[in-house]
C-alpha atoms as a PDB file:
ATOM      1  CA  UNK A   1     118.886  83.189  94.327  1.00  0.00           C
ATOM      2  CA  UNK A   2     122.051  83.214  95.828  1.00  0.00           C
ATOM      3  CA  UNK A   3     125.764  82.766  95.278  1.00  0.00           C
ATOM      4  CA  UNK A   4     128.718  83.516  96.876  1.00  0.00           C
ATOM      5  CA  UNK A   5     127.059  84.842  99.729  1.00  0.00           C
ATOM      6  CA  UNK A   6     125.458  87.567  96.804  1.00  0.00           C
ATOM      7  CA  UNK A   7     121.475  87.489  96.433  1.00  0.00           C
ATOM      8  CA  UNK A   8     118.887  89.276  94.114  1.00  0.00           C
ATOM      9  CA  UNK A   9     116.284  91.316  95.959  1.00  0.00           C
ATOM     10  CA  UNK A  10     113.432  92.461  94.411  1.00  0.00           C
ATOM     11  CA  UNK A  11     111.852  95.856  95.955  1.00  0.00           C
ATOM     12  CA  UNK A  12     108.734  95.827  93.391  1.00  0.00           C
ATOM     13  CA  UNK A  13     106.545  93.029  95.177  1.00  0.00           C
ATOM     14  CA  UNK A  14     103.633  93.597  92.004  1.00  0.00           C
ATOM     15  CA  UNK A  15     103.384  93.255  88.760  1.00  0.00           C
ATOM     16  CA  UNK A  16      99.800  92.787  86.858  1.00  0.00           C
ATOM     17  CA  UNK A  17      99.586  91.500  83.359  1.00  0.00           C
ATOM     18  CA  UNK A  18     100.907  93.684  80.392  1.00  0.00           C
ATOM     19  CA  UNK A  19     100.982  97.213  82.262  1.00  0.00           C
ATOM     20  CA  UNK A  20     104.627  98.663  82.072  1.00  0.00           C
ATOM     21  CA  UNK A  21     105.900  98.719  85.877  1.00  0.00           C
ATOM     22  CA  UNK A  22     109.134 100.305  87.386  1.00  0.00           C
ATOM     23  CA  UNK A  23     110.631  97.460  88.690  1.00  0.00           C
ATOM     24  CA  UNK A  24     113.513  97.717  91.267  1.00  0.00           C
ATOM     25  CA  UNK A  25     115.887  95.913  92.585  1.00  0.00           C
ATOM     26  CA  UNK A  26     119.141  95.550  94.852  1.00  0.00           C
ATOM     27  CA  UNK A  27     122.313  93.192  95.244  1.00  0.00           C
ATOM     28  CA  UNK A  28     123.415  92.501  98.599  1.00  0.00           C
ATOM     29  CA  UNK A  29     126.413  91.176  99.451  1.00  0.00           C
ATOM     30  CA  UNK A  30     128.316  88.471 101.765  1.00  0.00           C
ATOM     31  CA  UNK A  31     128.291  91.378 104.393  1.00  0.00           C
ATOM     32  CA  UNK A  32     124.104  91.604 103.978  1.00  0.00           C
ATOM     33  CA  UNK A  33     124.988  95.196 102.610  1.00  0.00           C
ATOM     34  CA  UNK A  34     123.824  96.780  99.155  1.00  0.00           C
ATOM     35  CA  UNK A  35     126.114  96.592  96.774  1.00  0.00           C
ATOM     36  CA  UNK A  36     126.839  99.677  94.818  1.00  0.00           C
ATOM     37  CA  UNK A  37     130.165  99.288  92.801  1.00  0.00           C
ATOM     38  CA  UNK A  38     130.006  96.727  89.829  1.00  0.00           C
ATOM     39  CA  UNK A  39     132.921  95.880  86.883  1.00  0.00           C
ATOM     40  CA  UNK A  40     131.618  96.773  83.283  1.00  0.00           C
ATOM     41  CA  UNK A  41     131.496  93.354  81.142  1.00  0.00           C
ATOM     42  CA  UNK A  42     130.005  93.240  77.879  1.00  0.00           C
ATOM     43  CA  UNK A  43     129.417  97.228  77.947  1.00  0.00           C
ATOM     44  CA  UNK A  44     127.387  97.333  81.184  1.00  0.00           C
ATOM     45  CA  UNK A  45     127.745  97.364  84.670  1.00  0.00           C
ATOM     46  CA  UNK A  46     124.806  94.574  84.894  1.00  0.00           C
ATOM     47  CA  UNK A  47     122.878  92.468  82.194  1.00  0.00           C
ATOM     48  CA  UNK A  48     119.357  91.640  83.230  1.00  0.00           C
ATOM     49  CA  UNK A  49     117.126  89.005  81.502  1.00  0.00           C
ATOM     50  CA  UNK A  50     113.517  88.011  82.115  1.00  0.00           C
ATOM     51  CA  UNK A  51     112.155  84.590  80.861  1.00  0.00           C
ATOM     52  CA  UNK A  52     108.887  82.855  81.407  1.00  0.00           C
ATOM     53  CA  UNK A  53     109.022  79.807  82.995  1.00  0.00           C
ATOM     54  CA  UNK A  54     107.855  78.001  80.005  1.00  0.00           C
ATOM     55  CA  UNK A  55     110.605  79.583  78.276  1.00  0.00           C
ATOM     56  CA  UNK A  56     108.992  80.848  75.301  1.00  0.00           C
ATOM     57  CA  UNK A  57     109.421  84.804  76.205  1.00  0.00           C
ATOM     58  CA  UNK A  58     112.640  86.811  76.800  1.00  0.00           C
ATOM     59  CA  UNK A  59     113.364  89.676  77.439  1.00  0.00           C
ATOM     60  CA  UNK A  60     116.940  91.377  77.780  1.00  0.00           C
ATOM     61  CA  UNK A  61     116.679  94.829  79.643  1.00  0.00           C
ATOM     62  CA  UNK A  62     119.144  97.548  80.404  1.00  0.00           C
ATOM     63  CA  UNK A  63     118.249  98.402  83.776  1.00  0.00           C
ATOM     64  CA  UNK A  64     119.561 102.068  85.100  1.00  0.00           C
ATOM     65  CA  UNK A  65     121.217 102.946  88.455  1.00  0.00           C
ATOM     66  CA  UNK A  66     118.691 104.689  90.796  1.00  0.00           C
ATOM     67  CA  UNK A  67     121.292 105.782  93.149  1.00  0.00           C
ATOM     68  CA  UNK A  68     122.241 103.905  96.645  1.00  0.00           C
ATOM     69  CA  UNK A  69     122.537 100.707  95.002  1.00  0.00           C
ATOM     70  CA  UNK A  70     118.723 100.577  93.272  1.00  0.00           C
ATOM     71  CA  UNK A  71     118.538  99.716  90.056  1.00  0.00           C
ATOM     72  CA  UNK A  72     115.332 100.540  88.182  1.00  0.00           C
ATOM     73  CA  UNK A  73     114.038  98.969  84.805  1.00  0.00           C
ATOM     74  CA  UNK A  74     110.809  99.713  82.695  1.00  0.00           C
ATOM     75  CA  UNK A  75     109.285  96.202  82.693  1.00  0.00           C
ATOM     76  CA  UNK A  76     105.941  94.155  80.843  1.00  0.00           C
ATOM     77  CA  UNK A  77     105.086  90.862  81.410  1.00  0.00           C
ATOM     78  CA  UNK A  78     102.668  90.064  78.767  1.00  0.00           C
ATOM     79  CA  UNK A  79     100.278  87.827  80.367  1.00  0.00           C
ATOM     80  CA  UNK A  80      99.473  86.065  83.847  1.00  0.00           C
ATOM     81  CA  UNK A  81     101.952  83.107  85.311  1.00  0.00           C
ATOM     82  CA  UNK A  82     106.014  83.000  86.720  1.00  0.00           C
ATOM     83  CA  UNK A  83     109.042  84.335  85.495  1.00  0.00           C
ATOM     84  CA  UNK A  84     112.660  83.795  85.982  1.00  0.00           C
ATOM     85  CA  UNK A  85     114.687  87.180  86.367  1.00  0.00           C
ATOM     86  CA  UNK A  86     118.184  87.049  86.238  1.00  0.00           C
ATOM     87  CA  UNK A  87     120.762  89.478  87.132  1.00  0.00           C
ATOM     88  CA  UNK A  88     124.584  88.998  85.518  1.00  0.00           C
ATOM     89  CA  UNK A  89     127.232  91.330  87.456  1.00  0.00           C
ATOM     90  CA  UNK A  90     130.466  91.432  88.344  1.00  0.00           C
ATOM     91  CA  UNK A  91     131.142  93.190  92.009  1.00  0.00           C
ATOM     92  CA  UNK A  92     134.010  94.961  92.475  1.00  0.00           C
ATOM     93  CA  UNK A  93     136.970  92.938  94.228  1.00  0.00           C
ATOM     94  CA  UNK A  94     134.475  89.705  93.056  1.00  0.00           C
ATOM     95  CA  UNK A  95     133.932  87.419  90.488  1.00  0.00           C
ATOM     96  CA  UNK A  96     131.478  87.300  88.023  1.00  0.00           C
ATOM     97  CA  UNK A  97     128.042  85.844  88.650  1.00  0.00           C
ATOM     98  CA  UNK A  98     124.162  85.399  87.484  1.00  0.00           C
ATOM     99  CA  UNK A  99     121.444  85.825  90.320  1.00  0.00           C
ATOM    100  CA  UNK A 100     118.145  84.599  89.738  1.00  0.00           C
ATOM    101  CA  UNK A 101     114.573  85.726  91.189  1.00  0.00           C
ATOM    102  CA  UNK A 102     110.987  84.470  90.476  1.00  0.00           C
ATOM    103  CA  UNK A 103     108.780  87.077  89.438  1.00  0.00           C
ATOM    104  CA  UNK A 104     105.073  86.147  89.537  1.00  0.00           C
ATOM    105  CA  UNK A 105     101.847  87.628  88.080  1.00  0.00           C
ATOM    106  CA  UNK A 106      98.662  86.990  88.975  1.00  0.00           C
ATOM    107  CA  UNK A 107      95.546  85.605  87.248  1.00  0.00           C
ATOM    108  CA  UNK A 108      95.224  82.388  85.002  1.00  0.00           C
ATOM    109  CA  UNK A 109      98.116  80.362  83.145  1.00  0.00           C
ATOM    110  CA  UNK A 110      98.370  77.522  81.242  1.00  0.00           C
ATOM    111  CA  UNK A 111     102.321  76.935  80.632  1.00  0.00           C
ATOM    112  CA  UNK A 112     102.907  75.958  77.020  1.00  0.00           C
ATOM    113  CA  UNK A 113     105.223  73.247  75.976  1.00  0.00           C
ATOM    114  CA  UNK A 114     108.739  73.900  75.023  1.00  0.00           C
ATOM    115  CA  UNK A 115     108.873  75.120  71.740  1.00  0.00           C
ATOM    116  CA  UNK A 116     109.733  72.308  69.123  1.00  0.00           C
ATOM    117  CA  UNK A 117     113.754  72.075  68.437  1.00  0.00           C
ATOM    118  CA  UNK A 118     114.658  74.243  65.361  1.00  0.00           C
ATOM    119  CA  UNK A 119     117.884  74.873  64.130  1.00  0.00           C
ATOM    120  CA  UNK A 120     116.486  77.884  62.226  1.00  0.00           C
ATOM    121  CA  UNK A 121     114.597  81.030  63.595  1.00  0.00           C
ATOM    122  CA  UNK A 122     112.214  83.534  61.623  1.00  0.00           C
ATOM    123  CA  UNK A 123     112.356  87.243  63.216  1.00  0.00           C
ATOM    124  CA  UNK A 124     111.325  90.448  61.295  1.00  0.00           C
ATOM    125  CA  UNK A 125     112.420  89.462  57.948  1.00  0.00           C
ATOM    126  CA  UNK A 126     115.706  87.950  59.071  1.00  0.00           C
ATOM    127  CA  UNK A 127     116.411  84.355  58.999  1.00  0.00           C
ATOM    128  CA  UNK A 128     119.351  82.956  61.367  1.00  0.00           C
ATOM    129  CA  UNK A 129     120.215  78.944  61.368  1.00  0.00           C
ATOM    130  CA  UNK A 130     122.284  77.375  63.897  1.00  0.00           C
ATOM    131  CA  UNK A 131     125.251  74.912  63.108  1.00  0.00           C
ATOM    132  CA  UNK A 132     127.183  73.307  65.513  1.00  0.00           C
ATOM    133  CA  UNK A 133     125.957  70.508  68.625  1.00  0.00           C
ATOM    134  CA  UNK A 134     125.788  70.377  72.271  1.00  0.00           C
ATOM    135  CA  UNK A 135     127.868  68.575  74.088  1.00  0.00           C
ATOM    136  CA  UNK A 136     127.543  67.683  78.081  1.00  0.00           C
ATOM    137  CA  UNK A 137     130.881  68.479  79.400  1.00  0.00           C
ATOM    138  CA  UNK A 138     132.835  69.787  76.556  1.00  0.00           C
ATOM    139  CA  UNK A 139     132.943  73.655  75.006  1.00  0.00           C
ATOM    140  CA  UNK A 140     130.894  73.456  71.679  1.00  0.00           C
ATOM    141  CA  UNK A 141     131.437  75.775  68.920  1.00  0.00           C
ATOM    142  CA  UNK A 142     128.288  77.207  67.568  1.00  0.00           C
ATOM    143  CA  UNK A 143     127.982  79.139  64.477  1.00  0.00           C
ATOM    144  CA  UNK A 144     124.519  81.233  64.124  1.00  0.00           C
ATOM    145  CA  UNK A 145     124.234  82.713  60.599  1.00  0.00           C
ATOM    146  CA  UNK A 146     122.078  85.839  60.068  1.00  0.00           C
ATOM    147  CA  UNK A 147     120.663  86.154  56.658  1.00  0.00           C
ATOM    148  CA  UNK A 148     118.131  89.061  55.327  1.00  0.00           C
ATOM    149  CA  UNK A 149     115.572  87.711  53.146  1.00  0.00           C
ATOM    150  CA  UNK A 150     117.810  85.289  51.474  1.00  0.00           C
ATOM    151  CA  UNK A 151     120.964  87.270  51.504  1.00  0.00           C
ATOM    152  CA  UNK A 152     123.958  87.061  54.192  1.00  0.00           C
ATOM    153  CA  UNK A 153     124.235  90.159  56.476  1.00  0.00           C
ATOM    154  CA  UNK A 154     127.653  91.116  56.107  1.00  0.00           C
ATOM    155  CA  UNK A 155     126.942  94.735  58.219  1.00  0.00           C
ATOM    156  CA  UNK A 156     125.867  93.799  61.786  1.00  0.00           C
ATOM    157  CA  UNK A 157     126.643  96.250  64.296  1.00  0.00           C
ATOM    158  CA  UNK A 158     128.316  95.793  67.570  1.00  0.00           C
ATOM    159  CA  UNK A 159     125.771  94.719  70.446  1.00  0.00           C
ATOM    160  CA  UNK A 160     127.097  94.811  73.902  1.00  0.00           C
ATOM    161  CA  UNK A 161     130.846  94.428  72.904  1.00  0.00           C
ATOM    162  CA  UNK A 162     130.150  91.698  70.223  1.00  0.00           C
ATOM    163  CA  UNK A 163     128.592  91.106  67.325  1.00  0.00           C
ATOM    164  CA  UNK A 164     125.911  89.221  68.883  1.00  0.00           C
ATOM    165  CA  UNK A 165     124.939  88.307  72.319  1.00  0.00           C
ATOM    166  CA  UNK A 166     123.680  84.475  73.360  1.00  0.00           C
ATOM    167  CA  UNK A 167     122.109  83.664  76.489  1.00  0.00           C
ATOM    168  CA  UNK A 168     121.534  79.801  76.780  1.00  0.00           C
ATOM    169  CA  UNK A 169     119.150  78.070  79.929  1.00  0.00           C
ATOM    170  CA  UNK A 170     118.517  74.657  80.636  1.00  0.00           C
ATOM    171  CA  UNK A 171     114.636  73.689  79.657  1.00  0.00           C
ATOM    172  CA  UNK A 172     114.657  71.670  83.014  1.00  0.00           C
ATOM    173  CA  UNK A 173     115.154  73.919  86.030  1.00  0.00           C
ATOM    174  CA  UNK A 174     116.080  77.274  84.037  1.00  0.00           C
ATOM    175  CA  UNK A 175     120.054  77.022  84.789  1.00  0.00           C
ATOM    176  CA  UNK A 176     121.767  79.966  83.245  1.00  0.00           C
ATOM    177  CA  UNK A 177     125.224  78.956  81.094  1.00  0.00           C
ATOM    178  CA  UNK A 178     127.932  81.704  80.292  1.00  0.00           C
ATOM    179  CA  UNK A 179     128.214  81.673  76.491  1.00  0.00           C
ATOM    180  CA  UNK A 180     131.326  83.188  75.267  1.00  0.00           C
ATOM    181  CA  UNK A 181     131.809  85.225  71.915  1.00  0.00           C
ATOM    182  CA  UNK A 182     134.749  84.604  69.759  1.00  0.00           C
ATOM    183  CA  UNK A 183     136.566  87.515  68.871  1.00  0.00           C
ATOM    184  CA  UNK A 184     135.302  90.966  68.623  1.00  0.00           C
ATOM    185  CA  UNK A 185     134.617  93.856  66.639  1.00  0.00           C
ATOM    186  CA  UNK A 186     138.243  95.492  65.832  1.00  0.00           C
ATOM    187  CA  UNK A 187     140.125  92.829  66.566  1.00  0.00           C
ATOM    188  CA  UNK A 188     141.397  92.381  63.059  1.00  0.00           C
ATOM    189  CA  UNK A 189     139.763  88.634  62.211  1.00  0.00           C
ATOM    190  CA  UNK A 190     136.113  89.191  63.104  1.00  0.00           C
ATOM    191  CA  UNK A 191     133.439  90.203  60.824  1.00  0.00           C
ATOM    192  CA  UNK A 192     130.307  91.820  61.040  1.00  0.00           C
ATOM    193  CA  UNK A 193     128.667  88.561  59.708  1.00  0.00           C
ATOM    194  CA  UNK A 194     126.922  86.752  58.338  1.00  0.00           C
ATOM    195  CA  UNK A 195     128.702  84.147  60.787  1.00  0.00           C
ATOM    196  CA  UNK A 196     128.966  84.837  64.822  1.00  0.00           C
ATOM    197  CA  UNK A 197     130.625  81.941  66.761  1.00  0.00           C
ATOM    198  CA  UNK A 198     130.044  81.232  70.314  1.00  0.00           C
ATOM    199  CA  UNK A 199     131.567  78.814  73.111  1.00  0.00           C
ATOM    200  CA  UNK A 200     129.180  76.962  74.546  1.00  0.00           C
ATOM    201  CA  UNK A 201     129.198  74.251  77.489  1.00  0.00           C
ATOM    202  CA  UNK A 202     126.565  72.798  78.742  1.00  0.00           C
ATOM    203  CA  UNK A 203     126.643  70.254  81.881  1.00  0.00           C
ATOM    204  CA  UNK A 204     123.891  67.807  81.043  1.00  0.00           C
ATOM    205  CA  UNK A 205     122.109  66.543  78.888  1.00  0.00           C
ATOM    206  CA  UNK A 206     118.687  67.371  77.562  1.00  0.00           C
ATOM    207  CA  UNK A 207     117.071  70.571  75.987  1.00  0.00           C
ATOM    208  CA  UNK A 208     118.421  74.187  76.462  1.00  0.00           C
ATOM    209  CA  UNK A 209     116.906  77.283  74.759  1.00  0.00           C
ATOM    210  CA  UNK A 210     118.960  79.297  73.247  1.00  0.00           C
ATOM    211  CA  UNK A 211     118.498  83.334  72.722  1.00  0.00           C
ATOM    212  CA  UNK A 212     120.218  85.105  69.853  1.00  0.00           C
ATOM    213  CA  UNK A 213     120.464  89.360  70.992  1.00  0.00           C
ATOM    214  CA  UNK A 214     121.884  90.940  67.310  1.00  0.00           C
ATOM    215  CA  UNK A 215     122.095  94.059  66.032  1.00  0.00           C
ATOM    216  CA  UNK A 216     121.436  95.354  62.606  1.00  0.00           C
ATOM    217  CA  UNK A 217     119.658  98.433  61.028  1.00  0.00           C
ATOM    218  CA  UNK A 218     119.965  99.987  64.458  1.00  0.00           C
ATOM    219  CA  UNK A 219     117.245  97.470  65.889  1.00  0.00           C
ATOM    220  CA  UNK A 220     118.231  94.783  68.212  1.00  0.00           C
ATOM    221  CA  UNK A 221     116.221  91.432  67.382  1.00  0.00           C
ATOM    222  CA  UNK A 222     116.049  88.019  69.584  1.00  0.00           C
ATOM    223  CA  UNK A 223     116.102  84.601  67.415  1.00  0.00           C
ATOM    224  CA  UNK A 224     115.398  81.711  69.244  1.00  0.00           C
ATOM    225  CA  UNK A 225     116.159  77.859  69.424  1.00  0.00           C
ATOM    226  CA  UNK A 226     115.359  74.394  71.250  1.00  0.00           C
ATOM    227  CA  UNK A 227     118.322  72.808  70.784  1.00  0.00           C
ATOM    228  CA  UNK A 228     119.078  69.587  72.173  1.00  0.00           C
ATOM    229  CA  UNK A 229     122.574  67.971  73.203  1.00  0.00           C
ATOM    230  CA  UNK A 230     124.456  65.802  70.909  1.00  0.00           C
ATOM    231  CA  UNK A 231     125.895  62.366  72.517  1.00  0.00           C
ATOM    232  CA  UNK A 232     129.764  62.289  72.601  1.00  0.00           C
ATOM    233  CA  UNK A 233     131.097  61.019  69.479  1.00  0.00           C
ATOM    234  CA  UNK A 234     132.908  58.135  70.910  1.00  0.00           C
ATOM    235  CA  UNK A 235     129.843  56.846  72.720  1.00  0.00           C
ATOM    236  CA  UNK A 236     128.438  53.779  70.886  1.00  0.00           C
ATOM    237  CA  UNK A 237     124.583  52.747  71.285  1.00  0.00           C
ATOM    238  CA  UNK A 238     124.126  49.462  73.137  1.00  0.00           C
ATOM    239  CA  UNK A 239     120.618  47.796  73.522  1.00  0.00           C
ATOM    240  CA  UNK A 240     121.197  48.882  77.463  1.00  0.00           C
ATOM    241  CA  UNK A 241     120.674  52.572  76.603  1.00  0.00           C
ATOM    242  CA  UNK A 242     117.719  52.007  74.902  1.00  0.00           C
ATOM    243  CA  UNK A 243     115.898  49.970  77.948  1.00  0.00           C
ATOM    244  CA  UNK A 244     117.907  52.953  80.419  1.00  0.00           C
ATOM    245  CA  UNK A 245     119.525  50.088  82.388  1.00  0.00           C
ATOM    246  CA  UNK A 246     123.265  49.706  82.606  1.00  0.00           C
ATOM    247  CA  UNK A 247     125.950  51.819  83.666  1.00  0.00           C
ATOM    248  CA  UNK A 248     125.945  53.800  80.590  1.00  0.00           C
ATOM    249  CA  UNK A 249     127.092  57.556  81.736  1.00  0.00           C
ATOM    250  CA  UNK A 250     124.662  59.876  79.172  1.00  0.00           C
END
């Protein structure tokens, strides 16, 4: 909820199943005041993201500036049960930083299990696989590759200052990892596609879910992947592992 004496604070206490709701919000800061002046990253002043808890919805909204520090979003949560909003800013004269809040909706919820880990992802006609491994402690490459009914997109359009955007959280308690883009549009070395690399780390091990924002056709689309982390490549499997004894670091 809170970091560096920041905090998310919700001003829109309800929200009912599937009916669109102006939801607002604030940032205080150390001094308990509102915060009003943010650094652009990515294109915006402030990313926000919605999840279920479950982790099989996202959502990644552009929420507007009401004025006196308000920001104001058109939001729909499909059906009953919690949600995870997070807030990504940069305050002036601060560093950069993701602030959570639980959003809840009434009524009855049975939490699915996390979806089954896929390296590939199905959305509208376009096909994107992911290469590369998670690695507890170490920056992983990953390489998502968006194809079009068989055929490499080669024309993907900016999204948010890159060609695509990746938002990565920890299936366990819903931690929120920076993932960084490699290169740019313009730069002079990165192309539209069909390849967009990311840098990754992750600090444990387990299962993260991994969101895919890319642009193409002037629609933004969300793949989506259970991925989990790789073992270091020096580590060597020893019957102590297996039985979870030892002093085996994992």
């Amino acid at each position: 909820m809170s970091e560096n004496g920041y905090t998310l604070n919700p001003l829109t206490s309800t929200i009912e199943s599937g009916v669109p709701t102006d939801f607002r919000f604030t940032v205080t800061g150390p001094n308990g005041s509102v915060v009003t002046d943010y650094q652009v990253q990515h294109d915006k002043k402030l990313h926000f993201i919605v999840v279920s808890r479950d982790l099989g919805t996202f959502q990644h909204l552009h929420p507007v500036e009401a004025g006196n520090g308000v920001w104001s979003v058109k939001l729909t949560l499909p059906e009953a049960g919690a949600y995870r909003a997070f807030a990504d800013i940069a305050p002036t004269g601060g560093s950069a930083l993701t602030l959570g809040a639980d959003l809840l909706v009434a009524g009855e919820h049975t939490p699915r299990p996390l979806p089954a880990a896929s390296r590939t992802a199905d959305v509208d006609g376009y096909t994107v696989t992911l290469d590369g491994d998670l690695v507890p402690g170490q920056a992983a490459g990953l390489t998502l590759k968006v194809s079009k009914d068989g055929t490499p997109v080669t024309d993907l359009q900016p999204y948010l200052g890159a060609y695509g955007h990746l938002v990565a959280l920890r299936a366990s308690d819903l931690a929120y990892l920076h993932v960084h883009p490699d290169g740019e549009p313009g730069d002079g070395r990165t192309k539209p596609g069909p390849e967009i690399v990311f840098y990754a780390e992750v600090p444990s091990s387990g299962d993260y879910r991994l969101f895919l924002d890319f642009q193409h056709d002037g629609k933004v689309r969300t793949a989506d992947f259970t991925v989990g982390t790789a073992q270091h490549a020096t580590a060597t499997p020893s019957p102590a592992q297996s039985s979870g004894h030892g002093h085996h670091h994992h």
